[in-house]
N, C-alpha and C. Protein backbone atom coordinates (compact mmCIF):
# COMPACT_ATOMS: atom_id res chain seq x y z
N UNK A 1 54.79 -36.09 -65.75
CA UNK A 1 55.18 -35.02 -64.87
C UNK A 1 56.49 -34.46 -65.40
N UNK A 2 56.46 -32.94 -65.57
CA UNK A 2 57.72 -32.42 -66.17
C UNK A 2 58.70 -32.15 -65.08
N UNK A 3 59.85 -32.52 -64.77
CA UNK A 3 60.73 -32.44 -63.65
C UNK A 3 60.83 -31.00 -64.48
N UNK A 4 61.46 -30.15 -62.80
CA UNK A 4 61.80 -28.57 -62.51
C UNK A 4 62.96 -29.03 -62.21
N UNK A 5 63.85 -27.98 -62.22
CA UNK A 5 65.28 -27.63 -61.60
C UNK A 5 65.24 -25.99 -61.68
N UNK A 6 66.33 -25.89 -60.33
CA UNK A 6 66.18 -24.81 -59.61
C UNK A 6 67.02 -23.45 -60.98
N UNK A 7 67.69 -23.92 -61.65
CA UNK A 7 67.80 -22.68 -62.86
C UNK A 7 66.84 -22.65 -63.32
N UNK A 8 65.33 -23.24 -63.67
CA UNK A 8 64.46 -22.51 -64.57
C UNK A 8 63.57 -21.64 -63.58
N UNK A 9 63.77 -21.22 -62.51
CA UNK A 9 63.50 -20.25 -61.33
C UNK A 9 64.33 -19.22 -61.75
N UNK A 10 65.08 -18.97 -62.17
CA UNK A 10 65.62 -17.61 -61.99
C UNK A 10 65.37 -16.73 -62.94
N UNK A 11 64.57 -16.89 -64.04
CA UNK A 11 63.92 -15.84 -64.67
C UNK A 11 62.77 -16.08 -64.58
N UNK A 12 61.60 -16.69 -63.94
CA UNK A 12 60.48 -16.79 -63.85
C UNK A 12 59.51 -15.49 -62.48
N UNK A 13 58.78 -15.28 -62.88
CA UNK A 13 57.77 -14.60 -61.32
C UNK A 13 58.02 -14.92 -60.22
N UNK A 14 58.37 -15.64 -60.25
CA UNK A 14 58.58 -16.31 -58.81
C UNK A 14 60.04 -16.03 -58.01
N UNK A 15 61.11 -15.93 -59.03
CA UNK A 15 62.01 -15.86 -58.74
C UNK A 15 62.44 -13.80 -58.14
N UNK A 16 63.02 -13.90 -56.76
CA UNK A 16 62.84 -12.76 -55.62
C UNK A 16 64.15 -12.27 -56.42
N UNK A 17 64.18 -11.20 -56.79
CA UNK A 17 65.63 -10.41 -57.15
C UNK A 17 66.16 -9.59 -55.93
N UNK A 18 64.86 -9.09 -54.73
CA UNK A 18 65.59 -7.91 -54.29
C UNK A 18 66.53 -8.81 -53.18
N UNK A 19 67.05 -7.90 -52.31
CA UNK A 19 67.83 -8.38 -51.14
C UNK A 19 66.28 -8.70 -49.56
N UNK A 20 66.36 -9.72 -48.99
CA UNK A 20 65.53 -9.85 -48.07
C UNK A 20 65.88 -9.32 -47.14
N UNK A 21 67.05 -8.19 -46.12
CA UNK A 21 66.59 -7.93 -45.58
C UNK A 21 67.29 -6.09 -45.99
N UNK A 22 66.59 -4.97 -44.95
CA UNK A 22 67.02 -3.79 -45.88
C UNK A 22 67.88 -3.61 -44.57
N UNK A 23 68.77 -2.39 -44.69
CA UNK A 23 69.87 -2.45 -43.60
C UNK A 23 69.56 -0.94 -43.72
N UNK A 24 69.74 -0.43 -42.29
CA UNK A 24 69.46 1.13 -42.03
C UNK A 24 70.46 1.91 -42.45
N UNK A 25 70.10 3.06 -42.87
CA UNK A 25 70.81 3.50 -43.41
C UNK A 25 71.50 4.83 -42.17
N UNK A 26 70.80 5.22 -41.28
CA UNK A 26 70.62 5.90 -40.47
C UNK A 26 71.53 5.33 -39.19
N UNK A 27 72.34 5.13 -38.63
CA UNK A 27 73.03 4.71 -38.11
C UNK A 27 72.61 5.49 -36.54
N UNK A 28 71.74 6.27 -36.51
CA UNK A 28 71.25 6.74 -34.89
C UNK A 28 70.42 6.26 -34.26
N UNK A 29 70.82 5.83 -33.20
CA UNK A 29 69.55 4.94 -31.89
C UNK A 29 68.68 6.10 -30.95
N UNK A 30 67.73 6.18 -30.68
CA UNK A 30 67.08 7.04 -29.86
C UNK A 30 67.72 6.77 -28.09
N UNK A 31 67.82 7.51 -27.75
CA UNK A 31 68.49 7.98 -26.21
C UNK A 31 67.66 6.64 -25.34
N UNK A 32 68.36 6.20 -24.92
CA UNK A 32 67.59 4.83 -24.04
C UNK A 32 66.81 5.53 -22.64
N UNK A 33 67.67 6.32 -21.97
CA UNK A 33 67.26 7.30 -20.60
C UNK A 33 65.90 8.05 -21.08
N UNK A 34 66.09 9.29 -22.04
CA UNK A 34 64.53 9.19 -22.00
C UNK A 34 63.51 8.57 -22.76
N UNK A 35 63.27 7.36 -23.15
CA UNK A 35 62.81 6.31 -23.38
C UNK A 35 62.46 5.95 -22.36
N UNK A 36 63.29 5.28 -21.41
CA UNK A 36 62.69 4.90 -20.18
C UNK A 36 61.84 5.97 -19.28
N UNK A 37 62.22 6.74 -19.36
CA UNK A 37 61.74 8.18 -18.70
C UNK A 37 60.26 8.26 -19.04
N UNK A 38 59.83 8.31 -20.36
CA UNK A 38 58.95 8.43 -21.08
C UNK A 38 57.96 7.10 -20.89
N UNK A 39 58.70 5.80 -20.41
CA UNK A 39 57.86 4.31 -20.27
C UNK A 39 57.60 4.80 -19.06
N UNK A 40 58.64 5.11 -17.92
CA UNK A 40 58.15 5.37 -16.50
C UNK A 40 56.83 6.53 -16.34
N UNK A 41 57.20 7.38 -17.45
CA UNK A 41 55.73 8.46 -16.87
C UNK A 41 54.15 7.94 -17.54
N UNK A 42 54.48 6.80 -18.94
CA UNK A 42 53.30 5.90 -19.30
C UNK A 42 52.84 5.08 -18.10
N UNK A 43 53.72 4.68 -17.54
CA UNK A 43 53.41 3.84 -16.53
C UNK A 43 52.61 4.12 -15.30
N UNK A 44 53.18 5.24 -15.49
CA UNK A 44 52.59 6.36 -13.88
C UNK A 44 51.31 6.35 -13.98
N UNK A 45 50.86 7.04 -15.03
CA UNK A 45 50.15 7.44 -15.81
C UNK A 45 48.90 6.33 -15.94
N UNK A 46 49.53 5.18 -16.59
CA UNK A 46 48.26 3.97 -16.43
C UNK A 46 47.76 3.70 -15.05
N UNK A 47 49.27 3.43 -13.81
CA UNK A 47 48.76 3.35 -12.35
C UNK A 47 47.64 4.53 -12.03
N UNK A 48 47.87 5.32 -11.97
CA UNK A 48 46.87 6.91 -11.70
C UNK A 48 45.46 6.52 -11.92
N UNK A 49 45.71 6.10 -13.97
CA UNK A 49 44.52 5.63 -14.20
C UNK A 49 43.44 4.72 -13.47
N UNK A 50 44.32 3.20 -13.18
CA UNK A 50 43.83 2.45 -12.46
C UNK A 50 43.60 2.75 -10.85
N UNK A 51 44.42 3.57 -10.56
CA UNK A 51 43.77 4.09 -9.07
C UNK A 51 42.55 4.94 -8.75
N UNK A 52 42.38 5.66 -10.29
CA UNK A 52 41.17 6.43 -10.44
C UNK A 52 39.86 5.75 -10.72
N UNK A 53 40.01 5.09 -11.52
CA UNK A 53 39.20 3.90 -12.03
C UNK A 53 39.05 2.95 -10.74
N UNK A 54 39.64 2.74 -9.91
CA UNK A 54 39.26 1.54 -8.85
C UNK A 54 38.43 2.67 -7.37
N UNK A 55 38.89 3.79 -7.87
CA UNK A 55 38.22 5.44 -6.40
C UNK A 55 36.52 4.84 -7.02
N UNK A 56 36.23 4.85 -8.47
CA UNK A 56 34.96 5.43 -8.71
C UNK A 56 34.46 4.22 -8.41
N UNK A 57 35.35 3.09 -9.13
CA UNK A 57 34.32 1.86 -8.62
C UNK A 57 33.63 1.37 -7.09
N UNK A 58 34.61 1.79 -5.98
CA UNK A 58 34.37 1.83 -4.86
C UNK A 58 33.31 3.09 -4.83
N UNK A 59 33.56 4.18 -5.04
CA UNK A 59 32.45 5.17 -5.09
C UNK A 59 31.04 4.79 -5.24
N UNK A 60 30.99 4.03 -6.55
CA UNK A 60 29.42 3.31 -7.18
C UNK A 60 29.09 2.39 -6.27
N UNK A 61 30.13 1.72 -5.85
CA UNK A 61 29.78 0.45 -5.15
C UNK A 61 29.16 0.71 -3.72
N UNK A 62 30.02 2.05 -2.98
CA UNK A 62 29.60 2.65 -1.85
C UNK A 62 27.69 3.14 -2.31
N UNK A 63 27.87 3.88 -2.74
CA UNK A 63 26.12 4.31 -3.46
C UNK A 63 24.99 3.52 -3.76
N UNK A 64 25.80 2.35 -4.59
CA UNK A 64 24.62 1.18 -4.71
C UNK A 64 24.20 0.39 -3.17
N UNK A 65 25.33 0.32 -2.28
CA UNK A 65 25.09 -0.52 -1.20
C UNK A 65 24.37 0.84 0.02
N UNK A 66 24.72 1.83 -0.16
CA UNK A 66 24.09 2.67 0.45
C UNK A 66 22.35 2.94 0.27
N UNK A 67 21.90 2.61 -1.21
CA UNK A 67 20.68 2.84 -1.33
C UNK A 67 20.34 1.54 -1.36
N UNK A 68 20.81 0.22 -1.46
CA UNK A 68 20.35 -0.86 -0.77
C UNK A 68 19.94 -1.20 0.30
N UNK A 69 21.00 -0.01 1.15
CA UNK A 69 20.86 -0.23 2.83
C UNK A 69 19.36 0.56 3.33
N UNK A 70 19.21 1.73 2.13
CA UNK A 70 17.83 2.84 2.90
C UNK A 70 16.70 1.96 2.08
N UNK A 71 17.01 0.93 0.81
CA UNK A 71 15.89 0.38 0.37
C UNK A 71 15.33 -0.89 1.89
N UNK A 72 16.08 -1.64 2.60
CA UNK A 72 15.65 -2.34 3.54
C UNK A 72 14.87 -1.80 4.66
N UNK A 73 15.92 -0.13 5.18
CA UNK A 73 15.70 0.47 5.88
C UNK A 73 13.53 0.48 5.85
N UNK A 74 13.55 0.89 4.40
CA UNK A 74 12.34 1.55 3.96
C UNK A 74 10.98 0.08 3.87
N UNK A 75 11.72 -1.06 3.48
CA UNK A 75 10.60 -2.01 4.27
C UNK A 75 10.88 -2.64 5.61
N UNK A 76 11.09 -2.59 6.20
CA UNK A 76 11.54 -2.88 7.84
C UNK A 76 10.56 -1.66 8.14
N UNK A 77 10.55 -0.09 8.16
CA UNK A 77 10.06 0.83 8.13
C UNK A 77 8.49 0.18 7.65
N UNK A 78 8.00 -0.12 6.29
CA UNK A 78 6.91 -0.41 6.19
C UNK A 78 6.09 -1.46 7.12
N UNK A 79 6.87 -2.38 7.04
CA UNK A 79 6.87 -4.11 7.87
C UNK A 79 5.73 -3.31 9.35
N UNK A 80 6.86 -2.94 9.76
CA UNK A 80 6.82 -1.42 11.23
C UNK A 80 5.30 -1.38 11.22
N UNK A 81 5.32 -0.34 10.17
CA UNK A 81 3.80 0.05 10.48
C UNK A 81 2.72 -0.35 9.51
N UNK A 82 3.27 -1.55 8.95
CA UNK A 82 1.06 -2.45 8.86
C UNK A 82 1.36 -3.03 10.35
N UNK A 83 2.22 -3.19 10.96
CA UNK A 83 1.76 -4.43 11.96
C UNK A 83 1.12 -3.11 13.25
N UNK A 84 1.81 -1.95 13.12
CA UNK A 84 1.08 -0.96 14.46
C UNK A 84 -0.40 -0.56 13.44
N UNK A 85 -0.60 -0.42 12.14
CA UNK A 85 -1.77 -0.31 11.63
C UNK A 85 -2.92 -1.21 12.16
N UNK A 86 -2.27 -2.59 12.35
CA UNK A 86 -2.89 -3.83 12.68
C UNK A 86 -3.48 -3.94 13.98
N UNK A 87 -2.79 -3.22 14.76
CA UNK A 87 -2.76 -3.62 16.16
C UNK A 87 -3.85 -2.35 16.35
N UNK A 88 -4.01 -1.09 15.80
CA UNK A 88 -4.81 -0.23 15.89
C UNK A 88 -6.01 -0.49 15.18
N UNK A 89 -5.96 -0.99 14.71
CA UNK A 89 -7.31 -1.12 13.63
C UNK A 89 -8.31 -2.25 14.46
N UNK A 90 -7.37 -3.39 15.13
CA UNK A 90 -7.85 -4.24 16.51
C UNK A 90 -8.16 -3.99 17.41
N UNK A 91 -7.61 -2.51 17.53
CA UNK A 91 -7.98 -1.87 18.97
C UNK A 91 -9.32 -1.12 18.44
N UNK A 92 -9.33 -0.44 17.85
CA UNK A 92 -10.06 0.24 17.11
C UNK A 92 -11.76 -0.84 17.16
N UNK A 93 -11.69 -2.01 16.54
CA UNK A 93 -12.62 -3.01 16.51
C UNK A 93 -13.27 -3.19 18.13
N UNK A 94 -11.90 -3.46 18.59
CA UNK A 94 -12.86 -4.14 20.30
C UNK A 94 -13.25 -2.73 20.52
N UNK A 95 -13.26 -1.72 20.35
CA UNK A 95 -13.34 -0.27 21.07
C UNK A 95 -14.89 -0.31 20.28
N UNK A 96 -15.11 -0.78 18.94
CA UNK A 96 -16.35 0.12 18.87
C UNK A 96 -17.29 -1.40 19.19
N UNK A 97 -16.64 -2.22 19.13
CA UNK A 97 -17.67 -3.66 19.98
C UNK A 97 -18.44 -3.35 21.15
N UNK A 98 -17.58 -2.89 21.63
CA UNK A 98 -17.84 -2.67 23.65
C UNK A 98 -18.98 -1.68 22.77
N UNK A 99 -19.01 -0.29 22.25
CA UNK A 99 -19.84 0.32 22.51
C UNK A 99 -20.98 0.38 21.78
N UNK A 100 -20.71 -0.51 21.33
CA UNK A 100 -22.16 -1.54 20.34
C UNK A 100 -23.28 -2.42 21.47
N UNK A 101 -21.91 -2.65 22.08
CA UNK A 101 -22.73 -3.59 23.16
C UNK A 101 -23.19 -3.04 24.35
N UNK A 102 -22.80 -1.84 24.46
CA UNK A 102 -23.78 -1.08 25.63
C UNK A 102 -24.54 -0.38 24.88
N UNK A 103 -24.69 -0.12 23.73
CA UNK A 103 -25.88 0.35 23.12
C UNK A 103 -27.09 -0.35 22.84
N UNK A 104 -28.65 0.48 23.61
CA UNK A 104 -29.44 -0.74 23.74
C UNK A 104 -30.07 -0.84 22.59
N UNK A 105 -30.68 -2.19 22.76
CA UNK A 105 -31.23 -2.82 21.71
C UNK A 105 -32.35 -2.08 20.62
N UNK A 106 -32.85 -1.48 21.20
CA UNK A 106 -33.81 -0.96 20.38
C UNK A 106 -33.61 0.34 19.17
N UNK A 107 -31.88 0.60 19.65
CA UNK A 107 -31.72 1.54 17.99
C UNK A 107 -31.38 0.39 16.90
N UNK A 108 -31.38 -0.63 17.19
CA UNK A 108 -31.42 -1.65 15.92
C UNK A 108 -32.18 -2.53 15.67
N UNK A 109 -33.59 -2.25 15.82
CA UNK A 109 -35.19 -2.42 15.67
C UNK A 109 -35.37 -1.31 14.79
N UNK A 110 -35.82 -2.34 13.39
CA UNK A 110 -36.78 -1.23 12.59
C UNK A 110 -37.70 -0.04 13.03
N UNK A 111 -38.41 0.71 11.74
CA UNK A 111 -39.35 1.60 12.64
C UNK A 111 -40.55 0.78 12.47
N UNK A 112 -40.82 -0.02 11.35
CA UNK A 112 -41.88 -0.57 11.45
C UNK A 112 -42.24 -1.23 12.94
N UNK A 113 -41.22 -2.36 13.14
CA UNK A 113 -41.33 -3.12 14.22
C UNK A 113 -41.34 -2.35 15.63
N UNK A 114 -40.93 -1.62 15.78
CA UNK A 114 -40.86 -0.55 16.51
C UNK A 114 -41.96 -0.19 16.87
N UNK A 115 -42.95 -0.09 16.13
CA UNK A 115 -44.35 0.64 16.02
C UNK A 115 -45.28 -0.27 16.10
N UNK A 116 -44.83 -1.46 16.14
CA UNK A 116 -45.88 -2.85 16.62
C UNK A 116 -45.43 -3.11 17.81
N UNK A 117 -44.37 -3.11 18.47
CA UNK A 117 -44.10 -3.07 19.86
C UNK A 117 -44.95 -1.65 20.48
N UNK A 118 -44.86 -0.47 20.19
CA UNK A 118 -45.45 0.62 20.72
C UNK A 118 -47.06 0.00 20.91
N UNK A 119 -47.69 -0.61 19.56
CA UNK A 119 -49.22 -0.61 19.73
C UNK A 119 -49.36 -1.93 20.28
N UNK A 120 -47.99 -2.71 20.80
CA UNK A 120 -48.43 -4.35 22.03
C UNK A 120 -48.65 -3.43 23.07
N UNK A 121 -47.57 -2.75 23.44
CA UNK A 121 -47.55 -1.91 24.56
C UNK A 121 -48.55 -1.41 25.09
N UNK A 122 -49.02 -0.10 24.24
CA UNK A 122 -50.76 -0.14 24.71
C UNK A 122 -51.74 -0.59 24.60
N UNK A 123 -51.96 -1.93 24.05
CA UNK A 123 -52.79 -2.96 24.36
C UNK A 123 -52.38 -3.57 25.61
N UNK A 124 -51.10 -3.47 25.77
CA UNK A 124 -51.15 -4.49 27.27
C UNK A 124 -51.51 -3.32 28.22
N UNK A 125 -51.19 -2.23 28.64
CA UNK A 125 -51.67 -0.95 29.19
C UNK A 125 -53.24 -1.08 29.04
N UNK A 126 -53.66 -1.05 28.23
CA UNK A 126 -55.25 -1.29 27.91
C UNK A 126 -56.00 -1.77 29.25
N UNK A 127 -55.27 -3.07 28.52
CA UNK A 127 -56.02 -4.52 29.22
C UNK A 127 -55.29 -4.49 31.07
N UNK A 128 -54.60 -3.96 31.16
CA UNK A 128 -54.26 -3.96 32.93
C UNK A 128 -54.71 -3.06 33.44
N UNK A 129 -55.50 -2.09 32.72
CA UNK A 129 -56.47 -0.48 33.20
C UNK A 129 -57.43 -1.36 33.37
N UNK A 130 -58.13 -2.24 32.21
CA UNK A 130 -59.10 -2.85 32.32
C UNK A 130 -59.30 -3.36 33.47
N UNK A 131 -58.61 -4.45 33.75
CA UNK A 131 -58.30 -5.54 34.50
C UNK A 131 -58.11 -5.13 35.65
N UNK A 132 -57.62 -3.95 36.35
CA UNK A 132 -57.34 -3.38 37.61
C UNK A 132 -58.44 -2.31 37.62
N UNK A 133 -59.46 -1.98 36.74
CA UNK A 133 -60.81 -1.02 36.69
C UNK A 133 -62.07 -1.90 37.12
N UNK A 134 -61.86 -3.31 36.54
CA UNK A 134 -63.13 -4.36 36.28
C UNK A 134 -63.01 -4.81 38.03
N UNK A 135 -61.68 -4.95 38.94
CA UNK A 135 -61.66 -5.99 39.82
C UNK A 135 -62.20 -5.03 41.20
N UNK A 136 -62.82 -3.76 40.96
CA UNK A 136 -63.47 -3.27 41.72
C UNK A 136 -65.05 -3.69 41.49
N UNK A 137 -65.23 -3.28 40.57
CA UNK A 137 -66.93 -3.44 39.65
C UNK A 137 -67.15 -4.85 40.24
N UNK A 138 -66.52 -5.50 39.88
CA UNK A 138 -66.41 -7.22 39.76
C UNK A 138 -67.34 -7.17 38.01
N UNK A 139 -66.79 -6.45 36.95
CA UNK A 139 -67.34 -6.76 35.75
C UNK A 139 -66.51 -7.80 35.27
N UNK A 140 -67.11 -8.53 34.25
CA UNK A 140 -66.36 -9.40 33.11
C UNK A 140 -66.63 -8.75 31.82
N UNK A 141 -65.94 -9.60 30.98
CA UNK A 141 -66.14 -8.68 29.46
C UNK A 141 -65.47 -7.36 29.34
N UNK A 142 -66.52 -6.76 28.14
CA UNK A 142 -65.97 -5.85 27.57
C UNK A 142 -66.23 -4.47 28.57
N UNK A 143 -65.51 -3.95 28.94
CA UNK A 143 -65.76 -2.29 29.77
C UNK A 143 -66.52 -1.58 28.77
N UNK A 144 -66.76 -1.59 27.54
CA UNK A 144 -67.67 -0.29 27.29
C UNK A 144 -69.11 -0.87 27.19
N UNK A 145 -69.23 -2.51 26.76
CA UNK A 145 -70.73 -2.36 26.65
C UNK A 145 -71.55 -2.61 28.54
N UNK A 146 -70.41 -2.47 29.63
CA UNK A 146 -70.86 -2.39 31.14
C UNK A 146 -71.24 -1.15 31.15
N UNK A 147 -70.69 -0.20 30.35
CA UNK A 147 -71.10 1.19 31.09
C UNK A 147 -72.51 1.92 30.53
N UNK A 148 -73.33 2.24 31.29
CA UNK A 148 -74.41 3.14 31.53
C UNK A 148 -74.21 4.74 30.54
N UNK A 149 -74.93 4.24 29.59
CA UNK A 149 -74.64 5.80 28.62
C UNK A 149 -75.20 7.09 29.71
N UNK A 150 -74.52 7.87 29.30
CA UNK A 150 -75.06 9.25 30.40
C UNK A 150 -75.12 10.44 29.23
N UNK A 151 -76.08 10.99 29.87
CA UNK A 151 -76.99 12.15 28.83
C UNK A 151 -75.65 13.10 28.57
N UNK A 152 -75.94 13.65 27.35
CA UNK A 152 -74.62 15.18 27.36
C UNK A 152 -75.16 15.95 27.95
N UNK A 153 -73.91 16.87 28.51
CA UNK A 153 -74.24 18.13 29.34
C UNK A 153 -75.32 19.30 28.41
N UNK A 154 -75.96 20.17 29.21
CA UNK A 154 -76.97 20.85 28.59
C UNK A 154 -75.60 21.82 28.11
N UNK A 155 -76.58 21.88 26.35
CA UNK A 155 -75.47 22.99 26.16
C UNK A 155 -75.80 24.71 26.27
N UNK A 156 -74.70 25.52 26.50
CA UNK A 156 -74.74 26.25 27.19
C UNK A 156 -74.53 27.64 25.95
N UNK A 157 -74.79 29.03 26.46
CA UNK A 157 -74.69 29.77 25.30
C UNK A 157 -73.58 30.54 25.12
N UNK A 158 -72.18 30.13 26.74
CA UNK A 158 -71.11 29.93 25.53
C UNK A 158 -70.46 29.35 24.79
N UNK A 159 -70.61 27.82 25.03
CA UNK A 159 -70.28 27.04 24.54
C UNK A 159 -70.75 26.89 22.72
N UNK A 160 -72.00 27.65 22.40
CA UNK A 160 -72.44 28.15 20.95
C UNK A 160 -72.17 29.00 20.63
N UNK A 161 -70.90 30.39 21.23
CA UNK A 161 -70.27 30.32 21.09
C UNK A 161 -68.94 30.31 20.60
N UNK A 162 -68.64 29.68 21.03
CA UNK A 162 -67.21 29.10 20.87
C UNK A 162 -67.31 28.19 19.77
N UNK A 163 -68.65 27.59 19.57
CA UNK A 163 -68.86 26.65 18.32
C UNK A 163 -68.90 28.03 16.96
N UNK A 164 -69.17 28.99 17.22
CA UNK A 164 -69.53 29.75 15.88
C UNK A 164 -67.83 29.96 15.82
């Protein structure tokens, strides 16, 4: 290891020639009063800012909570009316029940079936003509083979007619 000493620094790169610190040459200070003058109206100036800046934030904040308030408004409002939808649509139900149920039975009988009830009908009509025709006679059976064929009327020449 080659020992250094502080003379072989003074002509080397390393070694600082200038002076470290520089001294003004200008011997004038700027006015301290308006300096301060000038900090006081920065100052103003930032407050303003921040009072402006804290107006809008309350502003947004007023707006957002305002259309929060008409967004609840607006389901409370909905809530509202499915449940009167509900209550009508129930009313609505028993209303056409009842008049289901005084409507009689037979508009919800096919037509077929309909038309086999019509031809029980006059079979039972039939048979109680019969039955209330026979209990004079005192016949049994069938009513047409009891009855006595009878001649046709003589026919007549207007009745030939009325046939041409």
């Amino acid at each position: 290891v080659k020992p250094y000493s502080a003379d072989n620094f003074s002509v080397t790169r390393y070694h600082i020639s200038e002076p470290y610190v520089d001294r003004e040459i200008d011997g004038e200070q700027p006015d301290a009063r308006l300096a301060a003058e000038e900090e006081g109206k920065r100052l103003e100036e930032l407050h303003r800012e921040a009072d402006r800046e804290r107006r809008v934030q309350l502003e947004k904040a007023h707006l957002r909570g305002s259309h929060a308030l008409k967004k609840v408004h607006l389901a409370q409002d909905r809530e509202r009316l499915l449940k009167e939808l509900e209550q009508m649509q129930n009313m609505d139900w028993m209303r056409r029940r009842q008049i289901v149920a005084q409507m009689p039975p037979q508009l919800f009988v096919p037509a077929y079936k309909r038309m086999e009830i019509k031809e029980e009908w006059q079979r039972e009509l039939e048979f109680a003509f019969e039955d209330m025709y026979s209990k004079d006679r005192k016949m049994k059976g069938d009513l047409i083979l009891q009855f006595e064929p009878q001649p046709l009327p003589a026919p007549s020449d207007r009745s030939q007619d009325n046939d041409l």
